[in-house]
PDB file of N, CA and C in Angstrom:
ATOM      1  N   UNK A   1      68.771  46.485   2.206  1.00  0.00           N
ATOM      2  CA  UNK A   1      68.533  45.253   1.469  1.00  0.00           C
ATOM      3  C   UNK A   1      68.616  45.551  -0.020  1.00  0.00           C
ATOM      4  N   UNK A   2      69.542  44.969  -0.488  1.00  0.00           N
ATOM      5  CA  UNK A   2      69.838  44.780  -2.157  1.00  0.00           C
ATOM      6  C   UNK A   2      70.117  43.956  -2.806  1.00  0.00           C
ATOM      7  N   UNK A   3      69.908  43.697  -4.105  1.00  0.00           N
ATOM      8  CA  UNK A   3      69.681  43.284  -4.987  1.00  0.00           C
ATOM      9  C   UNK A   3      70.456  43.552  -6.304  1.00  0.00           C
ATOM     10  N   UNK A   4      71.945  43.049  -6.865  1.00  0.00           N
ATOM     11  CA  UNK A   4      72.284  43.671  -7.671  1.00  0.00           C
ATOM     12  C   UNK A   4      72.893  42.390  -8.563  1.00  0.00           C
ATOM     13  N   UNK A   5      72.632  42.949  -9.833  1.00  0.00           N
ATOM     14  CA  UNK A   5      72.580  41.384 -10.785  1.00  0.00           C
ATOM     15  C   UNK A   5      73.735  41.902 -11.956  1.00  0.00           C
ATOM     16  N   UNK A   6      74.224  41.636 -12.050  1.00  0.00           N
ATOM     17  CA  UNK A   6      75.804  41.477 -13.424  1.00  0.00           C
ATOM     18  C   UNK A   6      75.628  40.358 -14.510  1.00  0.00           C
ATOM     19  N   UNK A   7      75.609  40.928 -15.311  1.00  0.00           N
ATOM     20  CA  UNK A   7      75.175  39.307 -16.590  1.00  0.00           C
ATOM     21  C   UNK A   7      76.779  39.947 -17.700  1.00  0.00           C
ATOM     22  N   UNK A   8      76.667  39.236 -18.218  1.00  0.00           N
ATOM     23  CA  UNK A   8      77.957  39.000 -19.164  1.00  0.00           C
ATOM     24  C   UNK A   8      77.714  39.467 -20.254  1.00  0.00           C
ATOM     25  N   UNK A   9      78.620  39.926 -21.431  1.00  0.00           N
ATOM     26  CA  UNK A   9      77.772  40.159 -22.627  1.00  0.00           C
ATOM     27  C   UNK A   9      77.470  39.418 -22.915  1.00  0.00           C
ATOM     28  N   UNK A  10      77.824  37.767 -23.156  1.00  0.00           N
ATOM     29  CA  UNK A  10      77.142  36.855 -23.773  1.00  0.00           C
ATOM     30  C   UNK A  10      75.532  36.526 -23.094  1.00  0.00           C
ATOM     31  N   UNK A  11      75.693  37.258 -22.152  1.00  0.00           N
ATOM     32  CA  UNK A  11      74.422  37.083 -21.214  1.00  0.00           C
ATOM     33  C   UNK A  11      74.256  35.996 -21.120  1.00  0.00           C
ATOM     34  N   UNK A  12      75.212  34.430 -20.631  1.00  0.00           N
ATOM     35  CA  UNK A  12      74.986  33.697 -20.662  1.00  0.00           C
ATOM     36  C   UNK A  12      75.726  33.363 -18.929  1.00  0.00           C
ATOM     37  N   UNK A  13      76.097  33.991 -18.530  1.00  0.00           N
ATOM     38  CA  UNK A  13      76.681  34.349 -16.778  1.00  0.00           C
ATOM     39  C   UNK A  13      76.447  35.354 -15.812  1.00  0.00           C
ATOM     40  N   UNK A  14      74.953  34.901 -15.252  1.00  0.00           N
ATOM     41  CA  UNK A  14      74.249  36.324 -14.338  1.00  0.00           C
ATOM     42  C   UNK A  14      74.836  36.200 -12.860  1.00  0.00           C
ATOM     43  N   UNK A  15      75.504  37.017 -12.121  1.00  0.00           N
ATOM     44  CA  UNK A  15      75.999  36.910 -10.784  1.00  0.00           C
ATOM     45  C   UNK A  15      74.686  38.005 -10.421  1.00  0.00           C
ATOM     46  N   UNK A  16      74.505  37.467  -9.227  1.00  0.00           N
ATOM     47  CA  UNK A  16      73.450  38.115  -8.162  1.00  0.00           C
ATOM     48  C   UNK A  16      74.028  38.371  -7.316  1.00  0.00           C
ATOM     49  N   UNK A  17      74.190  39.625  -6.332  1.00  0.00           N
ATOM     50  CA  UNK A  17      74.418  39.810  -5.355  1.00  0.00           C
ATOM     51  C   UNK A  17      73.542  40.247  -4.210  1.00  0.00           C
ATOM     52  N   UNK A  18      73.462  39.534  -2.955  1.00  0.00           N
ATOM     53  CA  UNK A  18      72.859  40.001  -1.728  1.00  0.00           C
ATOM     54  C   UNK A  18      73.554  40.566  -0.694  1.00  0.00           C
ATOM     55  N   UNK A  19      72.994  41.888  -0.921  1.00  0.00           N
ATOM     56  CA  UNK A  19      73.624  42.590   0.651  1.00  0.00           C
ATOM     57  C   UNK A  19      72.358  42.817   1.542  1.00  0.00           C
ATOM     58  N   UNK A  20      73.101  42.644   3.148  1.00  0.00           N
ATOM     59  CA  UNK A  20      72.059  42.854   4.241  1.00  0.00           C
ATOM     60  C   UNK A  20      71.634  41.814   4.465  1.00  0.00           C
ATOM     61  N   UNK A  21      69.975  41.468   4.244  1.00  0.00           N
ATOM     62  CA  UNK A  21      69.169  40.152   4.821  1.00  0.00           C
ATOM     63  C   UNK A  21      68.605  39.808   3.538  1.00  0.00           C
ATOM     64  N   UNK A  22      68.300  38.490   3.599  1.00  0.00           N
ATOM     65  CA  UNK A  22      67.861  37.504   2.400  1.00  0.00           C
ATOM     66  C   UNK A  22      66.707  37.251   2.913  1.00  0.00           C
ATOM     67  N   UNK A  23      65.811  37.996   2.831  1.00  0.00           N
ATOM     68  CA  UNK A  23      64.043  37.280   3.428  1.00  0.00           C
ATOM     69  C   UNK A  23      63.277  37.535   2.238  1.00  0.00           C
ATOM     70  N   UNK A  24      61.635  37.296   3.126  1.00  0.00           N
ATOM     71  CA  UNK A  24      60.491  37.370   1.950  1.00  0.00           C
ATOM     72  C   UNK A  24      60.573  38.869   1.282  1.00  0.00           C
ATOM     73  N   UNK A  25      60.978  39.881   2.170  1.00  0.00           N
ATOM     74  CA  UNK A  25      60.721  41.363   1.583  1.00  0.00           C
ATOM     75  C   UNK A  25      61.532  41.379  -0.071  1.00  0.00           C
ATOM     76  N   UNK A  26      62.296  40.517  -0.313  1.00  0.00           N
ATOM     77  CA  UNK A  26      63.011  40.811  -1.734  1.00  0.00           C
ATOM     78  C   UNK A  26      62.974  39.659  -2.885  1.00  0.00           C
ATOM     79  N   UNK A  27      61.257  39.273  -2.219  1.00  0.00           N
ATOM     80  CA  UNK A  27      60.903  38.293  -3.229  1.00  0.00           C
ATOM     81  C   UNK A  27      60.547  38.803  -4.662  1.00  0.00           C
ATOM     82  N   UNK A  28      60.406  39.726  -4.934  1.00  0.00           N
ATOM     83  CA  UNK A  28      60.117  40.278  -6.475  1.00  0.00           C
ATOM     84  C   UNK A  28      61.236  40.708  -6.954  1.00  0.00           C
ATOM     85  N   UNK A  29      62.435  41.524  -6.460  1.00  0.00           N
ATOM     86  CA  UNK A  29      63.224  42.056  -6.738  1.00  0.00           C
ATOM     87  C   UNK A  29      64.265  40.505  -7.307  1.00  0.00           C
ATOM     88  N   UNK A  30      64.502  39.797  -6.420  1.00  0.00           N
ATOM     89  CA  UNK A  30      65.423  38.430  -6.637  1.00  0.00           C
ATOM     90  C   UNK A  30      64.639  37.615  -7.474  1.00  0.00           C
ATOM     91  N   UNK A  31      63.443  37.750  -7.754  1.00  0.00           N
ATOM     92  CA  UNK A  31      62.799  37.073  -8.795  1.00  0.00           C
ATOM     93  C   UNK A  31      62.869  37.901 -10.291  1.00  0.00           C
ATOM     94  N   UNK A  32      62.925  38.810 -10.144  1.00  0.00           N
ATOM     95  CA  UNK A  32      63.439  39.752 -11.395  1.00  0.00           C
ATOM     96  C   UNK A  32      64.808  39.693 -11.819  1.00  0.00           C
ATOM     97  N   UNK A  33      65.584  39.404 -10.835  1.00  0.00           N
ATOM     98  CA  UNK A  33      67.010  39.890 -11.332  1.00  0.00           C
ATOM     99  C   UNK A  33      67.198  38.341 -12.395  1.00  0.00           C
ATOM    100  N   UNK A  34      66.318  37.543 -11.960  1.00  0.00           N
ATOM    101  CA  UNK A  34      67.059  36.037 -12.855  1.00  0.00           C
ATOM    102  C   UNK A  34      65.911  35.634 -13.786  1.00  0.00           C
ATOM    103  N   UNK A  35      64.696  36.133 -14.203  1.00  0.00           N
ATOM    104  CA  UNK A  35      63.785  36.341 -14.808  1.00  0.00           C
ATOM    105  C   UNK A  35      63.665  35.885 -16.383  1.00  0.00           C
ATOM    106  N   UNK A  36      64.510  36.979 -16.296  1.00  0.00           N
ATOM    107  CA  UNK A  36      64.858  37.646 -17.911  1.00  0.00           C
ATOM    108  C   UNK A  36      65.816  36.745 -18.489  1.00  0.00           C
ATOM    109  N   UNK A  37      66.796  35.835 -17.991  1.00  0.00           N
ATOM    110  CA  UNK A  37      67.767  35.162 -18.001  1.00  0.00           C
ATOM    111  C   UNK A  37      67.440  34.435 -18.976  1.00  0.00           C
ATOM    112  N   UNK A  38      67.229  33.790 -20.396  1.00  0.00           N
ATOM    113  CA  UNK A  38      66.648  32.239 -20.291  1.00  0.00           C
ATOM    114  C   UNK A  38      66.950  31.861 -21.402  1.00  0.00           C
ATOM    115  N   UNK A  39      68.491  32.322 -21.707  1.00  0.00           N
ATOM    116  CA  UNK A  39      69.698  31.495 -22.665  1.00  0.00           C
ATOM    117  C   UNK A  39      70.103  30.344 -22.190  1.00  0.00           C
ATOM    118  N   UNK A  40      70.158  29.571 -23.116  1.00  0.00           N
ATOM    119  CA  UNK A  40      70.316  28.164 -22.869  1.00  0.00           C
ATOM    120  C   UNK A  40      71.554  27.506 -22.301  1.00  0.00           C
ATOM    121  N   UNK A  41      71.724  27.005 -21.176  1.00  0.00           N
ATOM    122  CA  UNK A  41      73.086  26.907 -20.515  1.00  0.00           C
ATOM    123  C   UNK A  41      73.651  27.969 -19.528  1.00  0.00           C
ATOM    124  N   UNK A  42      72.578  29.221 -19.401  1.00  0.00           N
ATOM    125  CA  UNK A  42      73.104  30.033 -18.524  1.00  0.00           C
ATOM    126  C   UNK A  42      73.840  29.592 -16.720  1.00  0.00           C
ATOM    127  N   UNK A  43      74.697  29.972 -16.457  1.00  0.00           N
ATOM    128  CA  UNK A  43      75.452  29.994 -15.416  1.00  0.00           C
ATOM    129  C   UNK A  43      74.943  31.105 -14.374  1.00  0.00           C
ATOM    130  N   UNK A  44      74.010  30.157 -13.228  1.00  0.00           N
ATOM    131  CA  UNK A  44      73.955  31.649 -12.225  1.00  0.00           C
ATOM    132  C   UNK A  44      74.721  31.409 -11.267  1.00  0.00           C
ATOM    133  N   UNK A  45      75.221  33.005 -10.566  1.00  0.00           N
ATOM    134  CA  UNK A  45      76.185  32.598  -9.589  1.00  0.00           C
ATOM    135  C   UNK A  45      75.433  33.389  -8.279  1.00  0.00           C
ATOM    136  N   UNK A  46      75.192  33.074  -7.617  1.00  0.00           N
ATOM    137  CA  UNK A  46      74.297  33.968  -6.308  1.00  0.00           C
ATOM    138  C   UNK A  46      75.658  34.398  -4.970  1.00  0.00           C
ATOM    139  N   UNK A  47      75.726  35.603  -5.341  1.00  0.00           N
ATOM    140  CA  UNK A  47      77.120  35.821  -4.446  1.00  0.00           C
ATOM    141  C   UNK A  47      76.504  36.731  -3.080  1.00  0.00           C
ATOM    142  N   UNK A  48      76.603  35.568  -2.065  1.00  0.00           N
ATOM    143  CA  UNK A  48      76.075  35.497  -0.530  1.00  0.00           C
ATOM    144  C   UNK A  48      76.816  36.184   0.754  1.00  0.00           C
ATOM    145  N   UNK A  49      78.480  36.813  -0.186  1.00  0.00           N
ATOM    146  CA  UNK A  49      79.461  37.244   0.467  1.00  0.00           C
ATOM    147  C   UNK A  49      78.977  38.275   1.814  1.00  0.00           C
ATOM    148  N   UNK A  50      78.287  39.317   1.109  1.00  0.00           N
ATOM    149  CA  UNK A  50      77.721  40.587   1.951  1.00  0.00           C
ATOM    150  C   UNK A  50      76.489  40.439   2.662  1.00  0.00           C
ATOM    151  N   UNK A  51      75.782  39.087   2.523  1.00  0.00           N
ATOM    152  CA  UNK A  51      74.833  38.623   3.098  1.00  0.00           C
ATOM    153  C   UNK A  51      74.841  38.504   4.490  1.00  0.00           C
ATOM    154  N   UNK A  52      73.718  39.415   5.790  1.00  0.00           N
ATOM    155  CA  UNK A  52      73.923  38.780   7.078  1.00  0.00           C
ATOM    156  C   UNK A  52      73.134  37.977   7.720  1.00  0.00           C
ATOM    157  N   UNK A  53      71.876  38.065   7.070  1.00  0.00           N
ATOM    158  CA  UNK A  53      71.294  37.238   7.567  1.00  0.00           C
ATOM    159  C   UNK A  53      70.155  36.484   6.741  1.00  0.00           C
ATOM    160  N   UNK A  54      69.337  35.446   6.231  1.00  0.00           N
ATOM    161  CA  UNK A  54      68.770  34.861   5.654  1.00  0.00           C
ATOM    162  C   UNK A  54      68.085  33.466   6.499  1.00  0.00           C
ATOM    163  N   UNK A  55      66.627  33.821   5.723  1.00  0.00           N
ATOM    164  CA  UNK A  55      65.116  33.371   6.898  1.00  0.00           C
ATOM    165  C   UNK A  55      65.151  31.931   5.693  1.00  0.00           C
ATOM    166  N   UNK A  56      64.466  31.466   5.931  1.00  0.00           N
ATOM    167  CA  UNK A  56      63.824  30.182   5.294  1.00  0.00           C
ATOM    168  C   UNK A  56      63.082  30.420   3.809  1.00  0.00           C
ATOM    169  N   UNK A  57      62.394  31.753   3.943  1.00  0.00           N
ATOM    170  CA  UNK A  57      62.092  32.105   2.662  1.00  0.00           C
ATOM    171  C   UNK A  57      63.171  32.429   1.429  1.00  0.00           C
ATOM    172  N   UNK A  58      64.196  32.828   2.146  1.00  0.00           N
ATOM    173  CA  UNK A  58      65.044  33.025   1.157  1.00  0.00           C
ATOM    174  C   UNK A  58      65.775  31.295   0.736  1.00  0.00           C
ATOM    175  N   UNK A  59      65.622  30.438   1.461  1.00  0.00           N
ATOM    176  CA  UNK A  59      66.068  29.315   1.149  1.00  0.00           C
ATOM    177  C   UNK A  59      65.168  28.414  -0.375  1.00  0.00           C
ATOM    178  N   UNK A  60      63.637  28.943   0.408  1.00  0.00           N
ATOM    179  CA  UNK A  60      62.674  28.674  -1.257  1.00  0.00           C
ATOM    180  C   UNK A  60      63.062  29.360  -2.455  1.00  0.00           C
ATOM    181  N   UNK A  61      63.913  30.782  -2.074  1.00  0.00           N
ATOM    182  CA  UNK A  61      63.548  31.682  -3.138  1.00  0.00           C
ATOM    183  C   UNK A  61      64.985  30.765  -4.098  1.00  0.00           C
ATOM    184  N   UNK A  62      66.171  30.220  -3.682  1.00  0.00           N
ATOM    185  CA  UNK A  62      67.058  30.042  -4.239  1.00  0.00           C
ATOM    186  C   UNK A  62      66.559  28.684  -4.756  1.00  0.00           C
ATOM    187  N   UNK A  63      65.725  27.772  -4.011  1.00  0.00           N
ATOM    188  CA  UNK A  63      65.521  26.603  -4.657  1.00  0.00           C
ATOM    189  C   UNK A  63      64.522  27.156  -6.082  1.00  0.00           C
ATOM    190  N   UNK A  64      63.472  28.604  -5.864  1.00  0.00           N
ATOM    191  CA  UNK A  64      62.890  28.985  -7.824  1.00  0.00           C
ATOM    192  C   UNK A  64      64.384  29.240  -8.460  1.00  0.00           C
ATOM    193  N   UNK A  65      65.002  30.147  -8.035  1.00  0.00           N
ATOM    194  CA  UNK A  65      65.751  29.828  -9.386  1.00  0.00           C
ATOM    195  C   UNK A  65      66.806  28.509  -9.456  1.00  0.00           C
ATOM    196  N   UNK A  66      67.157  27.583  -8.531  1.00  0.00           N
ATOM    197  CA  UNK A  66      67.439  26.734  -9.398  1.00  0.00           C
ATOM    198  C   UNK A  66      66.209  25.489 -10.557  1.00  0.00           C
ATOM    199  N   UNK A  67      65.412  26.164  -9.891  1.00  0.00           N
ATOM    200  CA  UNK A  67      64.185  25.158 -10.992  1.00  0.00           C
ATOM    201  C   UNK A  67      64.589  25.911 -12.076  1.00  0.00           C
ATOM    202  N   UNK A  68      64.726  27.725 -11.809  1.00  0.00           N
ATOM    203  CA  UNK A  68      64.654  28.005 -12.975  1.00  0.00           C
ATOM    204  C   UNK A  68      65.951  27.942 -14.179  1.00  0.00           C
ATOM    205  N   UNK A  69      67.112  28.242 -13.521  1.00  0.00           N
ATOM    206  CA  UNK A  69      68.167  27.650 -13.919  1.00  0.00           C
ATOM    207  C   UNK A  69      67.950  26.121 -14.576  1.00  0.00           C
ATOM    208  N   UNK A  70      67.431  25.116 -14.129  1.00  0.00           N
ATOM    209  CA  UNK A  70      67.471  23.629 -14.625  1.00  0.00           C
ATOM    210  C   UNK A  70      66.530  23.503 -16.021  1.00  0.00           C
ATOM    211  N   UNK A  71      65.300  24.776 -15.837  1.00  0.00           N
ATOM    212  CA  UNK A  71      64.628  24.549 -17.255  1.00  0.00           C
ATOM    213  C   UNK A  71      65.320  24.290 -18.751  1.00  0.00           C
ATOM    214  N   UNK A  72      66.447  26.332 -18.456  1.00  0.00           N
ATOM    215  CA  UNK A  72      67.224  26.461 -19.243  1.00  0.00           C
ATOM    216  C   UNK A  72      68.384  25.227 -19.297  1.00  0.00           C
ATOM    217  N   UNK A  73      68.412  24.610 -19.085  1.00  0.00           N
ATOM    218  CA  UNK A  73      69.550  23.625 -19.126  1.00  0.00           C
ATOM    219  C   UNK A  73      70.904  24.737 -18.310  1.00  0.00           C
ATOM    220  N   UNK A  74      70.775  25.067 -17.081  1.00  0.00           N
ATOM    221  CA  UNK A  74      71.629  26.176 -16.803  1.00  0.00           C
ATOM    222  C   UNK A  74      71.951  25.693 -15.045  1.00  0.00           C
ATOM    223  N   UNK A  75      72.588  25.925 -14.941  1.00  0.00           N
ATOM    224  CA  UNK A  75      73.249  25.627 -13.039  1.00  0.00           C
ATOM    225  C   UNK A  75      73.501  26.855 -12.391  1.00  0.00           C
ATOM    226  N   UNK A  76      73.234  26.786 -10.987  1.00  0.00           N
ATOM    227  CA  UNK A  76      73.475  27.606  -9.982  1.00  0.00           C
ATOM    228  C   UNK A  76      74.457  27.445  -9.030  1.00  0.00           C
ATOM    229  N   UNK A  77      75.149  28.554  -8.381  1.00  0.00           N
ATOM    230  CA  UNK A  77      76.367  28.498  -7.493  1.00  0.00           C
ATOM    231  C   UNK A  77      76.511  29.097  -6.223  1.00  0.00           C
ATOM    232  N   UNK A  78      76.609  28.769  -5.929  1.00  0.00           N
ATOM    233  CA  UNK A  78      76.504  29.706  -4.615  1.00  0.00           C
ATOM    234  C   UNK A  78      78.012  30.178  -4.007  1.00  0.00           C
ATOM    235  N   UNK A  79      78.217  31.428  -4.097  1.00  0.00           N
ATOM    236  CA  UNK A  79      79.552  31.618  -3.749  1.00  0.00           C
ATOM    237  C   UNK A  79      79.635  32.757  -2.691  1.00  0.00           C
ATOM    238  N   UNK A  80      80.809  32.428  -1.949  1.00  0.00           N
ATOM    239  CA  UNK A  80      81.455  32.772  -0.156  1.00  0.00           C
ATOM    240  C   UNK A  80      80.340  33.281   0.248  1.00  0.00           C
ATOM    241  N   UNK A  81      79.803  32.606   0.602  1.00  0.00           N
ATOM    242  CA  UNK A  81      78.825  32.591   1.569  1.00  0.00           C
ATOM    243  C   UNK A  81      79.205  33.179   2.963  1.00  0.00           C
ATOM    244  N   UNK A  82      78.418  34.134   3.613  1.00  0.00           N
ATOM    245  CA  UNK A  82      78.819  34.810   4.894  1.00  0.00           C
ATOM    246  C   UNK A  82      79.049  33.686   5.797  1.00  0.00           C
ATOM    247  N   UNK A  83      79.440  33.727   7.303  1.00  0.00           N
ATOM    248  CA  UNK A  83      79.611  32.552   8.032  1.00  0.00           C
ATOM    249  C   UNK A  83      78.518  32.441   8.467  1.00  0.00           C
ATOM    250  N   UNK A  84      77.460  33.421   9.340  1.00  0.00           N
ATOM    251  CA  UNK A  84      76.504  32.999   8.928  1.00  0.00           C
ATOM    252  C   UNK A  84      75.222  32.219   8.385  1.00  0.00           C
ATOM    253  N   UNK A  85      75.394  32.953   6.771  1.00  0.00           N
ATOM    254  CA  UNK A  85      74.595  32.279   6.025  1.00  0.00           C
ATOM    255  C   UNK A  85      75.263  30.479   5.509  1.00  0.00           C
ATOM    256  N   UNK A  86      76.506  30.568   6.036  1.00  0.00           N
ATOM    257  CA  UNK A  86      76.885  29.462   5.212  1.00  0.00           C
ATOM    258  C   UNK A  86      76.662  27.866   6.263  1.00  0.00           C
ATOM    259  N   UNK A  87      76.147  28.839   7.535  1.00  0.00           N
ATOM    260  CA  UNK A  87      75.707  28.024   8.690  1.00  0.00           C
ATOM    261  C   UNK A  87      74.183  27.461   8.334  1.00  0.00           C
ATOM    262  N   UNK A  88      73.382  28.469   7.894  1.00  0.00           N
ATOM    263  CA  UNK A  88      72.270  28.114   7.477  1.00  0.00           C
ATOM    264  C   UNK A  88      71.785  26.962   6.392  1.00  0.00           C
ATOM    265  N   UNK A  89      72.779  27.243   5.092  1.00  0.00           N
ATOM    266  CA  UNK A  89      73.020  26.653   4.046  1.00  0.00           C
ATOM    267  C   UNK A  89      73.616  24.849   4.714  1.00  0.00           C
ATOM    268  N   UNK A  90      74.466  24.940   5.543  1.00  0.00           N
ATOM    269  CA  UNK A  90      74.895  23.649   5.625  1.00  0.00           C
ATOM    270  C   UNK A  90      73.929  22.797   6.891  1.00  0.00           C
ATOM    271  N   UNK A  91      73.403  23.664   7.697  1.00  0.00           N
ATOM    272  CA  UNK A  91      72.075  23.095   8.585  1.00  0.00           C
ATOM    273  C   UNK A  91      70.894  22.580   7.610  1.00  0.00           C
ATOM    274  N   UNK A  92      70.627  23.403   6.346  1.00  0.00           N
ATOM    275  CA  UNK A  92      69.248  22.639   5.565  1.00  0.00           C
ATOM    276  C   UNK A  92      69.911  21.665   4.160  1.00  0.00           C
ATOM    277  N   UNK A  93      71.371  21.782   4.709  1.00  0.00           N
ATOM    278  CA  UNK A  93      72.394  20.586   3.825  1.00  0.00           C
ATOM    279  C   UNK A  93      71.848  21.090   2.145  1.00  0.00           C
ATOM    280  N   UNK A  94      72.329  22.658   1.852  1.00  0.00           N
ATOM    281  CA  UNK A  94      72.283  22.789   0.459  1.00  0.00           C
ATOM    282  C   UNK A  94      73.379  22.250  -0.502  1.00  0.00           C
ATOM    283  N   UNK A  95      73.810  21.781   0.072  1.00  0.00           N
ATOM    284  CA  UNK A  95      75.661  21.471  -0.689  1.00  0.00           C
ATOM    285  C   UNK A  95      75.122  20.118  -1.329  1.00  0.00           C
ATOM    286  N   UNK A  96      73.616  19.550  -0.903  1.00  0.00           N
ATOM    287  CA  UNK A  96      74.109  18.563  -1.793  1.00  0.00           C
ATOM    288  C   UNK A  96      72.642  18.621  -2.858  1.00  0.00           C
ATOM    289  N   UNK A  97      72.319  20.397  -3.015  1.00  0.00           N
ATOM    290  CA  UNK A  97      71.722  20.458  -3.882  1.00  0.00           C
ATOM    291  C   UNK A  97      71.952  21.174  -5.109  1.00  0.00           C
ATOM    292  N   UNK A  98      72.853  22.389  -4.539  1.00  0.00           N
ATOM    293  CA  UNK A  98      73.908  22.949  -5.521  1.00  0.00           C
ATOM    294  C   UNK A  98      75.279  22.950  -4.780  1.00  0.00           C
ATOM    295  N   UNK A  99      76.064  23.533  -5.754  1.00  0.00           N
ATOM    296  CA  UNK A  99      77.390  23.615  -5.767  1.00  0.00           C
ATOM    297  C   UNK A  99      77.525  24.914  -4.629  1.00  0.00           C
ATOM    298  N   UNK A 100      78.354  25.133  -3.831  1.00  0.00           N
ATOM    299  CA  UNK A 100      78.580  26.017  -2.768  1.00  0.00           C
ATOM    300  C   UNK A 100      80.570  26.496  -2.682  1.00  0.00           C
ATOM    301  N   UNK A 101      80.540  27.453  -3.139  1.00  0.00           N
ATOM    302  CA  UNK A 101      82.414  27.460  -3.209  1.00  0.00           C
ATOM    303  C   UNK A 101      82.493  29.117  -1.877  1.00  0.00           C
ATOM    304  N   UNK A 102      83.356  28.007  -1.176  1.00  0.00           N
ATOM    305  CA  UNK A 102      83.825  28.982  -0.101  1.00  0.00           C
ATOM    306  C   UNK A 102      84.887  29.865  -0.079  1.00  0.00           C
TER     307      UNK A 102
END
């Protein structure tokens, strides 16, 4: 289970990446990686590609950072989503809370 975050120099475009499982165990770690973030307009991109599996907690954990994303005046993305996870995502109908690119 990992956790690996890429920001831009403008530090205004943080990609997150999840490999393995998306549960409660990487609630501090995924709360850190987007934390620090809090330039105005930042772009997060949560890349779900290597993701296999993801519990319900990880579904809260993406709805904190888009609160936290929305403070900054900033949006979240969710991109290629495993099949999978992208089963999960469209069963609790996230597509029509963020943006989801397959």
């Amino acid at each position: 289970m990992t956790v690996k975050k890429i920001t831009s120099d403008s530090g205004k475009d943080v990609t997150i990446s999840i490999e393995d499982r998306f549960d409660f165990s990487l609630h501090q770690l995924f709360r850190d990686s987007y934390a620090d973030s809090t330039a105005s307009g930042s772009k997060f991109t949560l890349d779900l590609s290597k993701t296999s599996y993801m519990d319900s907690s990880a579904l809260g954990m993406i709805l904190l950072l888009k609160d936290h994303a929305e403070k900054i005046s900033g949006s979240v993305t969710i991109s290629k989503p495993s099949e999978p996870v992208a089963k999960i995502l469209e069963i609790a109908q996230f597509n029509r809370l963020l943006k989801i690119e397959k």
